[in-house]
PDB file of N, CA and C in Angstrom:
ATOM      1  N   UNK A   1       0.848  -1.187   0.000  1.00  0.00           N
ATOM      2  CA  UNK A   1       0.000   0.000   0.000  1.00  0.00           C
ATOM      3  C   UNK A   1       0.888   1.243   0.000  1.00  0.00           C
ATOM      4  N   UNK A   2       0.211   2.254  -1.222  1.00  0.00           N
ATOM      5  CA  UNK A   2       1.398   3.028  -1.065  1.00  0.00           C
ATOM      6  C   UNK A   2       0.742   4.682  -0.157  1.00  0.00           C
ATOM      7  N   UNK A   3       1.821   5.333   0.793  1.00  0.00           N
ATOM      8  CA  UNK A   3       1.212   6.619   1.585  1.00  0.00           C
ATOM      9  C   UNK A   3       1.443   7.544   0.588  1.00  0.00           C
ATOM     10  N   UNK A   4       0.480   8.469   1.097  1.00  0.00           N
ATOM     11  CA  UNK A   4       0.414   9.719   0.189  1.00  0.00           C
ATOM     12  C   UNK A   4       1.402   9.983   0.432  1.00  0.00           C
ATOM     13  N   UNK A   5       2.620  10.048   1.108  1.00  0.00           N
ATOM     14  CA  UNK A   5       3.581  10.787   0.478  1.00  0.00           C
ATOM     15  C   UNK A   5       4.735  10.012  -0.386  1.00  0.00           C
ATOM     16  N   UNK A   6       4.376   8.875  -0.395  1.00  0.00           N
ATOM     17  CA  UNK A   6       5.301   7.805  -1.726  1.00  0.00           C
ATOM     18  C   UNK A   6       4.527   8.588  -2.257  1.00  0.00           C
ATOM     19  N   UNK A   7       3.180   8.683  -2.810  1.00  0.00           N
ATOM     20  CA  UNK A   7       2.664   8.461  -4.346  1.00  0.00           C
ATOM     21  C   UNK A   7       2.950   9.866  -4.382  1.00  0.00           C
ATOM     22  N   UNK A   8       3.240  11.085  -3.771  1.00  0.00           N
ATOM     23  CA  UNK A   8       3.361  12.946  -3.636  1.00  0.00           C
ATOM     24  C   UNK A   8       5.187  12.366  -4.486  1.00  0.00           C
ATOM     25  N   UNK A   9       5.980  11.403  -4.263  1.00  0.00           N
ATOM     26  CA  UNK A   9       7.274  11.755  -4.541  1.00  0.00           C
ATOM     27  C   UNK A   9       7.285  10.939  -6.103  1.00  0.00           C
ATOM     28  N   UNK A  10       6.560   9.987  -6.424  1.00  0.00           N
ATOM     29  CA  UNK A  10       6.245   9.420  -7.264  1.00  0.00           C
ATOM     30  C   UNK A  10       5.566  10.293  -8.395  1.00  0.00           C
ATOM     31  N   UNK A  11       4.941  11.233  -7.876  1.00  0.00           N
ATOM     32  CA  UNK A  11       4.122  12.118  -9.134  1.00  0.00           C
ATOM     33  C   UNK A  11       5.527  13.045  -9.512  1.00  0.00           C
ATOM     34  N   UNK A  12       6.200  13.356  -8.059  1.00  0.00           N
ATOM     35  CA  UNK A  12       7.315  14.491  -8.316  1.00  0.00           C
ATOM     36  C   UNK A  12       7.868  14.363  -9.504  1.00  0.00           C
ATOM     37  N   UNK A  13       8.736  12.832  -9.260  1.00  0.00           N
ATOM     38  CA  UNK A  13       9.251  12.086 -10.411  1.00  0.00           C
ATOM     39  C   UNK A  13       8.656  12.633 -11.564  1.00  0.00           C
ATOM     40  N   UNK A  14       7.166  12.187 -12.066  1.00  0.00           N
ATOM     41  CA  UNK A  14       6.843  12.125 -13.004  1.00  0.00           C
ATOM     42  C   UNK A  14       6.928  13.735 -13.754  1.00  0.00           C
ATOM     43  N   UNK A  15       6.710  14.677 -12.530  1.00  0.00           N
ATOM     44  CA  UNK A  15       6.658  16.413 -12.829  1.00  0.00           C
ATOM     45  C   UNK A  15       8.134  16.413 -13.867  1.00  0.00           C
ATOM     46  N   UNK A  16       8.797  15.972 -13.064  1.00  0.00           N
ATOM     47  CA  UNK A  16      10.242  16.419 -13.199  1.00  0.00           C
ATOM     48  C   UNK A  16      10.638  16.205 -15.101  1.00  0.00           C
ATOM     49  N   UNK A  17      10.130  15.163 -15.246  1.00  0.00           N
ATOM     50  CA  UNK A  17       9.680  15.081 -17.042  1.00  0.00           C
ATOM     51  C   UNK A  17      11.309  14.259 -17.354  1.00  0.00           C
ATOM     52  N   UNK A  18      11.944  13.743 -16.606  1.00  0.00           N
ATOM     53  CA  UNK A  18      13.323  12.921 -16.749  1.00  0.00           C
ATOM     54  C   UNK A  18      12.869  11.512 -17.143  1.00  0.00           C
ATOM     55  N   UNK A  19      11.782  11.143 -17.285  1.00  0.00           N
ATOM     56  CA  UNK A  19      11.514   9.951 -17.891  1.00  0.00           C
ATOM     57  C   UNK A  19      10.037   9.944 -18.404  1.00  0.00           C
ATOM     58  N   UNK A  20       9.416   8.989 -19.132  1.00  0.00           N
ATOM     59  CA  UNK A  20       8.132   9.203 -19.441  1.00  0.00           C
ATOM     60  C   UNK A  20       7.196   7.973 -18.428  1.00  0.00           C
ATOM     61  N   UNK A  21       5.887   8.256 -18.550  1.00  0.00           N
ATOM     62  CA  UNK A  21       5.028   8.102 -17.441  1.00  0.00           C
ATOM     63  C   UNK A  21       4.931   6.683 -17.431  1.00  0.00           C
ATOM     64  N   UNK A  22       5.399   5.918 -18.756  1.00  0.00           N
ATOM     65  CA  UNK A  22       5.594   4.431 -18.674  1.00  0.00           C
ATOM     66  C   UNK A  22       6.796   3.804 -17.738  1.00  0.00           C
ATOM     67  N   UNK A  23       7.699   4.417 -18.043  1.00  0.00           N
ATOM     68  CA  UNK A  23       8.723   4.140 -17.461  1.00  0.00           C
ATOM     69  C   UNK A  23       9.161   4.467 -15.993  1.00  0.00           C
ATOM     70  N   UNK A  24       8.224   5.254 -15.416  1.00  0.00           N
ATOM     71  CA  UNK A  24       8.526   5.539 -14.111  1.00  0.00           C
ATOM     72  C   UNK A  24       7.537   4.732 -13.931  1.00  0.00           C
ATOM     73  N   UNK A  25       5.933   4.314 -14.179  1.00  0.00           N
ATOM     74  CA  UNK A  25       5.183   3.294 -13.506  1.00  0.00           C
ATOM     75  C   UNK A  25       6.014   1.901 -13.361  1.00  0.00           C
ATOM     76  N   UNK A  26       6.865   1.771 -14.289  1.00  0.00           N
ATOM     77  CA  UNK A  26       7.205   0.270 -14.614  1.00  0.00           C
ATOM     78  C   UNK A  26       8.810   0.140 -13.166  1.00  0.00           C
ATOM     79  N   UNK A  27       9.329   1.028 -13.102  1.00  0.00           N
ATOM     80  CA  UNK A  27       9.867   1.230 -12.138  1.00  0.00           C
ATOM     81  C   UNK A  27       9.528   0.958 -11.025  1.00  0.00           C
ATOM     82  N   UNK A  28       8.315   1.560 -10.841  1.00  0.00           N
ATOM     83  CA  UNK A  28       7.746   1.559  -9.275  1.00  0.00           C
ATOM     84  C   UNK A  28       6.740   0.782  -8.820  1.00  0.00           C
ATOM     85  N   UNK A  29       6.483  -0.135 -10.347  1.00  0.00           N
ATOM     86  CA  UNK A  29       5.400  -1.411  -9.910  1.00  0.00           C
ATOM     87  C   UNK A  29       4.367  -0.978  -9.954  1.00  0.00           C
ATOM     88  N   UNK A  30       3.550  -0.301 -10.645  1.00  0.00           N
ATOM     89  CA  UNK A  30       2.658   0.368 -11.128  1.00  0.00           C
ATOM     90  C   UNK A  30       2.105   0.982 -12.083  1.00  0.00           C
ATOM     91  N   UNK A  31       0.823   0.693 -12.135  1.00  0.00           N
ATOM     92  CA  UNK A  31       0.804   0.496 -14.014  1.00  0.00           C
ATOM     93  C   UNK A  31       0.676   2.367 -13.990  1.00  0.00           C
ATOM     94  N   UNK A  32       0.390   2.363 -15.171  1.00  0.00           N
ATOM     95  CA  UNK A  32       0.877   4.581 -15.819  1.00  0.00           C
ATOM     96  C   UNK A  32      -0.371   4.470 -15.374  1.00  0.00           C
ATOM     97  N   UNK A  33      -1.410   3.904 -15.658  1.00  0.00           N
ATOM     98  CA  UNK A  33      -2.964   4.473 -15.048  1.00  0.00           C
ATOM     99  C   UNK A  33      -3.207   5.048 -13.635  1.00  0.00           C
ATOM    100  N   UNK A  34      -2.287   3.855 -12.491  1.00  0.00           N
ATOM    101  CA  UNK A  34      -2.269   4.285 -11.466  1.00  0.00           C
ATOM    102  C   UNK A  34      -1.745   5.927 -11.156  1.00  0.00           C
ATOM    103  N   UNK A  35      -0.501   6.002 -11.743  1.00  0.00           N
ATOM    104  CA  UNK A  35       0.219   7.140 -11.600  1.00  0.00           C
ATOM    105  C   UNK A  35      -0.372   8.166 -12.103  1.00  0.00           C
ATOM    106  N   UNK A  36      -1.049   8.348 -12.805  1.00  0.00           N
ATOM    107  CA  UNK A  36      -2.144   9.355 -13.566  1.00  0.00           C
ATOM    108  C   UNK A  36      -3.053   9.501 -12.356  1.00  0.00           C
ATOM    109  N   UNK A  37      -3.652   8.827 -12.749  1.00  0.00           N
ATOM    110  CA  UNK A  37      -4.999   9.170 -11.220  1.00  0.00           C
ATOM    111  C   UNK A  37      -4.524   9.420 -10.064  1.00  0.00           C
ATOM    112  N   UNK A  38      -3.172   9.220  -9.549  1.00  0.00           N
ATOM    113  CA  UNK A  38      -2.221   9.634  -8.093  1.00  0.00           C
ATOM    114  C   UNK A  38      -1.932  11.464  -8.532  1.00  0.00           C
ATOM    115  N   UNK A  39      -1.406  11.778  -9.723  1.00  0.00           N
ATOM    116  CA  UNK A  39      -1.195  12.993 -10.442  1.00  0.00           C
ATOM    117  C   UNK A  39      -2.757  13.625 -10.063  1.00  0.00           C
ATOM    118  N   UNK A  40      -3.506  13.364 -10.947  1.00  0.00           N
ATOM    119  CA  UNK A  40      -5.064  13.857 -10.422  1.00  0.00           C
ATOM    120  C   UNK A  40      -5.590  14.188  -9.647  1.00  0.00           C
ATOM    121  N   UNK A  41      -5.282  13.011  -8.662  1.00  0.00           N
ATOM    122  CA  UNK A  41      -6.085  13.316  -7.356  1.00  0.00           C
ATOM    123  C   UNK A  41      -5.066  14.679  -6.558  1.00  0.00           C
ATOM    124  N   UNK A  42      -4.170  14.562  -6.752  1.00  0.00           N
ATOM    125  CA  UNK A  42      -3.332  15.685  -5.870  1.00  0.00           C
ATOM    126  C   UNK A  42      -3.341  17.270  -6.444  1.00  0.00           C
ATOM    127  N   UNK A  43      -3.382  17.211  -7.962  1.00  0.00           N
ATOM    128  CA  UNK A  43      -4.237  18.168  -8.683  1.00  0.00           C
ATOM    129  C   UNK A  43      -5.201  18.703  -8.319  1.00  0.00           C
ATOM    130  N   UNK A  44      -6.112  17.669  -8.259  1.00  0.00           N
ATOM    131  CA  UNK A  44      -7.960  18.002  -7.539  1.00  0.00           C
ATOM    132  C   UNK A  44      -7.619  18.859  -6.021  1.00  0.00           C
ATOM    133  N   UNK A  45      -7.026  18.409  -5.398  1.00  0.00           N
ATOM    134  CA  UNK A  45      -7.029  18.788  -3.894  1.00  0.00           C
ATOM    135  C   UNK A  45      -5.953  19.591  -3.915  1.00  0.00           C
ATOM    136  N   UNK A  46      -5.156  19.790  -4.780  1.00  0.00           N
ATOM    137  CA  UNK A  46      -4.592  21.606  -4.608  1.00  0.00           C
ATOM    138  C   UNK A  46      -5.543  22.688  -5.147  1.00  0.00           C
ATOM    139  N   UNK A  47      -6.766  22.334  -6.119  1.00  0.00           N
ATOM    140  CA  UNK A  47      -7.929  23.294  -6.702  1.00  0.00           C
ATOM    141  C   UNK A  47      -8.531  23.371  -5.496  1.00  0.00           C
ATOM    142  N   UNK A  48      -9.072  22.371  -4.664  1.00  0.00           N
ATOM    143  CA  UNK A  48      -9.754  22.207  -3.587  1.00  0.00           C
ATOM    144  C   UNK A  48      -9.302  22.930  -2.357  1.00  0.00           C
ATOM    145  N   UNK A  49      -8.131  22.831  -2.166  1.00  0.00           N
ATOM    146  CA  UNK A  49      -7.406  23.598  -1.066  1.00  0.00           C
ATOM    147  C   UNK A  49      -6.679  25.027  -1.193  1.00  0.00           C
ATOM    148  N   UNK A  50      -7.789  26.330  -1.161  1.00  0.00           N
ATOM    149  CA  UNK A  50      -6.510  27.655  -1.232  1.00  0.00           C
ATOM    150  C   UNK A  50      -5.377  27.391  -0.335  1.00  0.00           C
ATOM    151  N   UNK A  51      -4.584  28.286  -1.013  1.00  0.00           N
ATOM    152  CA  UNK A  51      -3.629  28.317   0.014  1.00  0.00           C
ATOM    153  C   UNK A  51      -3.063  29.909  -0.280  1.00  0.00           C
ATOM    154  N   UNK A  52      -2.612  30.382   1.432  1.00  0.00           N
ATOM    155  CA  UNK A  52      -2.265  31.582   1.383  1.00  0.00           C
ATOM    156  C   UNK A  52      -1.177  32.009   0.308  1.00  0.00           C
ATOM    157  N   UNK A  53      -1.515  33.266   0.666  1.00  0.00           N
ATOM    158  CA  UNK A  53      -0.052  33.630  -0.136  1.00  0.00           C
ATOM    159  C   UNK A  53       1.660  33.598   0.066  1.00  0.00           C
ATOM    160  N   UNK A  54       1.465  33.260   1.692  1.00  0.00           N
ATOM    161  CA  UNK A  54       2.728  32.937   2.121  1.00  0.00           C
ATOM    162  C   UNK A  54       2.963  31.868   1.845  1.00  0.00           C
ATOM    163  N   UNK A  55       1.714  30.377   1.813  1.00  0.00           N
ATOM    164  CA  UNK A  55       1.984  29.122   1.518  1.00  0.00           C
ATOM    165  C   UNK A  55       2.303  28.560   0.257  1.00  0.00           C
ATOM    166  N   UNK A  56       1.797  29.663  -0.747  1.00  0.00           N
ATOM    167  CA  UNK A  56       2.349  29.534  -1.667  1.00  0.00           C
ATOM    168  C   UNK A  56       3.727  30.029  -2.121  1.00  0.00           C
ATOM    169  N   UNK A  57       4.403  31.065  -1.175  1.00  0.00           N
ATOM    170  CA  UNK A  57       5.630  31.230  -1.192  1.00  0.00           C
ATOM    171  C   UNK A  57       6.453  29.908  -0.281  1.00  0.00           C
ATOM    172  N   UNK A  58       6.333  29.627   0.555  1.00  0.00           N
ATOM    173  CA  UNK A  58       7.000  28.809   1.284  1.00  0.00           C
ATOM    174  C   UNK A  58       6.631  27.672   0.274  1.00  0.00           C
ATOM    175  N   UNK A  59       5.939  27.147  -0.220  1.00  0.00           N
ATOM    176  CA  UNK A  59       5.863  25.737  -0.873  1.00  0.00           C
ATOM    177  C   UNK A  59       6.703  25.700  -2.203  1.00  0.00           C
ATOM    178  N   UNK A  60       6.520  27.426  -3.070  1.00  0.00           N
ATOM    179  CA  UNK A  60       7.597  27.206  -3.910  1.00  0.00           C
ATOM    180  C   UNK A  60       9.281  27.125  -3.825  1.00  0.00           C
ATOM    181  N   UNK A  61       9.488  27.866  -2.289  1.00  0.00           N
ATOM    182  CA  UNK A  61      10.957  27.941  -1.963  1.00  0.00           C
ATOM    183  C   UNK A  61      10.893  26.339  -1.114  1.00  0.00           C
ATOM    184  N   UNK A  62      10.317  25.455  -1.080  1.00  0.00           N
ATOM    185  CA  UNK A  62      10.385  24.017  -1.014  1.00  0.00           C
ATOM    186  C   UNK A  62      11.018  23.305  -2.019  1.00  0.00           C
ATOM    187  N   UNK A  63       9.796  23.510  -3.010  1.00  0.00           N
ATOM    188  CA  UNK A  63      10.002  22.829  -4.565  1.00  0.00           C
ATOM    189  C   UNK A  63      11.308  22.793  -4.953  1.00  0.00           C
ATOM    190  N   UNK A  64      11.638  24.060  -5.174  1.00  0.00           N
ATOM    191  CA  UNK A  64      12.870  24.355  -5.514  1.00  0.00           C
ATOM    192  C   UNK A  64      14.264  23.933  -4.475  1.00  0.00           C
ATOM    193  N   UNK A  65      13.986  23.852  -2.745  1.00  0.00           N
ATOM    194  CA  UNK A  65      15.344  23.427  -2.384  1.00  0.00           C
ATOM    195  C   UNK A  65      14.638  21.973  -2.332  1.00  0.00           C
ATOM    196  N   UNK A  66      13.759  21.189  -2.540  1.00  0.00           N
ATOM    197  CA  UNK A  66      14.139  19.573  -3.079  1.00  0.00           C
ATOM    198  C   UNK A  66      14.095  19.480  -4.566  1.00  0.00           C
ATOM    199  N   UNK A  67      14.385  20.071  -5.421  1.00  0.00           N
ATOM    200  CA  UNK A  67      14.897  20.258  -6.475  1.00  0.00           C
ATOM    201  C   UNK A  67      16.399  20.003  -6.514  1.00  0.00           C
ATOM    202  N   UNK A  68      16.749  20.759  -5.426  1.00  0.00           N
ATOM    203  CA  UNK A  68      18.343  21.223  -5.476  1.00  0.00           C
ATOM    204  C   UNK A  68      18.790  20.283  -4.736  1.00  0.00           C
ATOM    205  N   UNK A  69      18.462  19.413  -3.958  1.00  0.00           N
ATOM    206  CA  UNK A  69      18.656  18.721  -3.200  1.00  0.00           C
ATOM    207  C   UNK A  69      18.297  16.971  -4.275  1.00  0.00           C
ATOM    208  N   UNK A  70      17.634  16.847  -4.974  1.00  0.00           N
ATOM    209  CA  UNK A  70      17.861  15.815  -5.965  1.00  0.00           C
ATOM    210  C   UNK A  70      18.842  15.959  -6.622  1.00  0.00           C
ATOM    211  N   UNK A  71      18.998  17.179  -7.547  1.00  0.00           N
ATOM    212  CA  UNK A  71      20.505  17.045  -8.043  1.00  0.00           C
ATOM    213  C   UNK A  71      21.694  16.981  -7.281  1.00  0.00           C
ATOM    214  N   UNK A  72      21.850  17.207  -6.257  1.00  0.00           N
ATOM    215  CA  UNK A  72      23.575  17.000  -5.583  1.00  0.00           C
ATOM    216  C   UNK A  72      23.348  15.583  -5.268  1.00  0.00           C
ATOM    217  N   UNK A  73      22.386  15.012  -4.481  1.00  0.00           N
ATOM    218  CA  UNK A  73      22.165  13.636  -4.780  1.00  0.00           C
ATOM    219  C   UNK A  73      22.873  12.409  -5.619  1.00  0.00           C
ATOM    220  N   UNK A  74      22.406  13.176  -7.128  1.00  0.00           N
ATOM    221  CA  UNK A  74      22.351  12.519  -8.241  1.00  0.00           C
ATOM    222  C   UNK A  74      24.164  12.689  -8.428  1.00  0.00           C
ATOM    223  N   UNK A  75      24.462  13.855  -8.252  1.00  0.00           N
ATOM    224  CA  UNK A  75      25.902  14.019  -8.324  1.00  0.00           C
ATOM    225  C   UNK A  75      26.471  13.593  -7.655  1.00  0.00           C
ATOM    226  N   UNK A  76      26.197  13.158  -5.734  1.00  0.00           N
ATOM    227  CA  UNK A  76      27.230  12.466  -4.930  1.00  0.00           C
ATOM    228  C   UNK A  76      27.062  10.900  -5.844  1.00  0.00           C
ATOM    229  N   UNK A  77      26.038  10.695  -6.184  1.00  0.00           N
ATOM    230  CA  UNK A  77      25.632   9.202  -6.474  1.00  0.00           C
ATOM    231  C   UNK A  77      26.949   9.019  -8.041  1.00  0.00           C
ATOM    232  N   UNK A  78      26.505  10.027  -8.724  1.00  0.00           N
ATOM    233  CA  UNK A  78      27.711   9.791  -9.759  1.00  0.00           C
ATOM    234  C   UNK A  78      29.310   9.870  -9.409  1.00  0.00           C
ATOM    235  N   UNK A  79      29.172  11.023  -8.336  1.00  0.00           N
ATOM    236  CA  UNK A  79      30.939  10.939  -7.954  1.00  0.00           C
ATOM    237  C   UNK A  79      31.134   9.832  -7.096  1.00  0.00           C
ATOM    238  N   UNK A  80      30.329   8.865  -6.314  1.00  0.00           N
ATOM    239  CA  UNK A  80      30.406   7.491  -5.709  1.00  0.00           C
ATOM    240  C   UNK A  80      31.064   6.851  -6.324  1.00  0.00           C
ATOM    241  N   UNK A  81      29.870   6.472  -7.688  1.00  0.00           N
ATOM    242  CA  UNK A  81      30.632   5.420  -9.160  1.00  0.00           C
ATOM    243  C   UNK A  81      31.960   5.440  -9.830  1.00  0.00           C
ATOM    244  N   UNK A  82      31.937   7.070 -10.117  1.00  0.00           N
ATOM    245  CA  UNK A  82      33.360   7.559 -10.349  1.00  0.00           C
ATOM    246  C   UNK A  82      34.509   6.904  -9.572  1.00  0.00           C
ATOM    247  N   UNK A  83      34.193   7.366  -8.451  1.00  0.00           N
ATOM    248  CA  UNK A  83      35.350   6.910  -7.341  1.00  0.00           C
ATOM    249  C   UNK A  83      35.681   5.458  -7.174  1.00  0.00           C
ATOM    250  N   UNK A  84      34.757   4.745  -7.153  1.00  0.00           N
ATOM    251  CA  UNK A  84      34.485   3.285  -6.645  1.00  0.00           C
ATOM    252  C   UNK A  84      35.147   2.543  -7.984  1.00  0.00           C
ATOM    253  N   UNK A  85      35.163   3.276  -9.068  1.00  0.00           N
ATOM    254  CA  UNK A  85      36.053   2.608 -10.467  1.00  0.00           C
ATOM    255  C   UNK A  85      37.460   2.808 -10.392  1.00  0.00           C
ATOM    256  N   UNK A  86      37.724   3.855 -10.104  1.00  0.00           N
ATOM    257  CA  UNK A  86      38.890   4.312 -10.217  1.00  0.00           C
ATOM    258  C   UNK A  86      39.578   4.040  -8.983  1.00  0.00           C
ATOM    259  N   UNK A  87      39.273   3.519  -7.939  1.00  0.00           N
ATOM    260  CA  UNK A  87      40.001   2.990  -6.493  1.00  0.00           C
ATOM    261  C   UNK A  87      40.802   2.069  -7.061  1.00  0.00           C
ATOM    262  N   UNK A  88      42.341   2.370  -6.525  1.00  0.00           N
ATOM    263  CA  UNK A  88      43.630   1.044  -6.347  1.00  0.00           C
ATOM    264  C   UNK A  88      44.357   1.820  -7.796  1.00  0.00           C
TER     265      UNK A  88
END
């Protein structure tokens, strides 16, 4: 069973547009239909839910530092590989 906030990091994925919607379902064990209607429903309930104007400032200076925070990620993860080849 997956929590709303797997399927909130799972749509992220899909926002992020680094793969297509087949290929991240097939990843995560889930067919693209699921992941669509997970996209939707969180869609629906941000129309459903105002949010201030500060919350919408604080949620975009979110977005953006786990944005920034996937890519150094992705970069310790590549300078890992790097390293781990080139040891001895």
């Amino acid at each position: 069973m997956w929590t709303d906030e797997a399927k909130r990091e799972a749509v992220a994925l899909l926002e992020r547009g680094d793969a297509s919607v087949d290929l991240i379902a097939a990843e995560l064990g889930v067919t693209s239909k699921t992941l669509r209607d997970w996209k939707a429903q969180f869609e629906q309930e941000e129309r459903d839910t105002p949010m201030t104007a500060e919350e919408r400032r604080q949620l975009a200076r979110l977005r953006k530092e786990n944005e920034r925070l996937r890519m150094e990620c992705e970069i310790l993860k590549k300078a890992a590989t790097f390293f781990a080849r080139h040891r001895s």
